[in-house]
Protein backbone atom coordinates (compact mmCIF):
# COMPACT_ATOMS: atom_id res chain seq x y z
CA UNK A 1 -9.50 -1.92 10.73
CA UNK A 2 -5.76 -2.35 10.65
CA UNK A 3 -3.32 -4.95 11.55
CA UNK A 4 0.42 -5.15 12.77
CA UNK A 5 2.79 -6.78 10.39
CA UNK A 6 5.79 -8.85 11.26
CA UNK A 7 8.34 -6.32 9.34
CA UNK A 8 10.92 -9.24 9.52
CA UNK A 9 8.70 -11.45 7.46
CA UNK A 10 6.75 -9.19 5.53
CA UNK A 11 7.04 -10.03 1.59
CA UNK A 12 5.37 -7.25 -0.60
CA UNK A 13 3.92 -7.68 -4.76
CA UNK A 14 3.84 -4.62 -7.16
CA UNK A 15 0.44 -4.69 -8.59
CA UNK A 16 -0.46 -2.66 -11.32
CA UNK A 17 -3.45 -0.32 -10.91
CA UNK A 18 -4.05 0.67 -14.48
CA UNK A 19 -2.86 3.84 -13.94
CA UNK A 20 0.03 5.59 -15.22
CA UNK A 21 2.84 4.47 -12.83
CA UNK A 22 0.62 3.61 -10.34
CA UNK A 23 0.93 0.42 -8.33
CA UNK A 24 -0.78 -1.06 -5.33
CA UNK A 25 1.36 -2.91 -2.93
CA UNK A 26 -0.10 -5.99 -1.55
CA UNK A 27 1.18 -8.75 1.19
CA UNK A 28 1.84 -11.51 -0.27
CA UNK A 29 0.60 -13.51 2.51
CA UNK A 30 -2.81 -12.06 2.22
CA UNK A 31 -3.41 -10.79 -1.10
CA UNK A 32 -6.52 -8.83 0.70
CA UNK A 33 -4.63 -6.84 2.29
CA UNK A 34 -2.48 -3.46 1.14
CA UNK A 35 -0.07 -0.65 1.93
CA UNK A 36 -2.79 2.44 2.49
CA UNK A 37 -1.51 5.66 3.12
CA UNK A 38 -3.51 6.64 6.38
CA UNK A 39 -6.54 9.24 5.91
CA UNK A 40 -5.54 10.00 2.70
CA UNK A 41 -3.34 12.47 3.93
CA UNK A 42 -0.62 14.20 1.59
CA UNK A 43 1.17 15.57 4.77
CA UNK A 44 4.82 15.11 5.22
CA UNK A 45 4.63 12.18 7.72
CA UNK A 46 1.98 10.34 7.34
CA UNK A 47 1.68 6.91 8.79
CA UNK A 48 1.29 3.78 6.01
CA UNK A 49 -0.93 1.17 7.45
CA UNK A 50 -1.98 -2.17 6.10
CA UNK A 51 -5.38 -1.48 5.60
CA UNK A 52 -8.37 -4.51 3.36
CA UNK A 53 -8.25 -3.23 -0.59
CA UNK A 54 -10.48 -0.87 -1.79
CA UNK A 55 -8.63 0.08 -4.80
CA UNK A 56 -8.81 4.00 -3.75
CA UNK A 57 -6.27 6.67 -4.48
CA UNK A 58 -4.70 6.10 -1.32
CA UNK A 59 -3.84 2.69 -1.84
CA UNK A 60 -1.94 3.78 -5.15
CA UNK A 61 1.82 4.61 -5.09
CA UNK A 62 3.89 6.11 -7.63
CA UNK A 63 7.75 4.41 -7.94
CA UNK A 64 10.15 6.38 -9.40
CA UNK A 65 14.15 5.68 -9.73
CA UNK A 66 16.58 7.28 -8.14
């Protein structure tokens, strides 16, 4: 199941998934509920939806600076 998300009042938290570099990025509004990168698909593209948290791979994002 996924949900819309008022972009214009969205607030986001870094959560640390005990990985190297690896975070999970949760609404701060509902802590339940994630950034999930749809199907787990690597592809170029690939939609991000707010998805419930599993804690799976695609749920985990790497930052890096620029």
């Amino acid at each position: 199941m996924n949900w819309l998300i008022d972009l214009k009042n969205l607030h986001l938290d870094l959560y640390n998934s005990h990985q190297r570099n690896a975070y999970i990025i949760r609404n701060s509004s509902n802590r339940n509920l994630v950034l999930d990168v749809s199907n787990s698909n690597t592809a170029n593209g690939t939609r991000i939806i707010v998805s419930p948290i599993h804690y799976g791979t695609n749920q985990r994002f790497r930052l890096q600076s620029l």
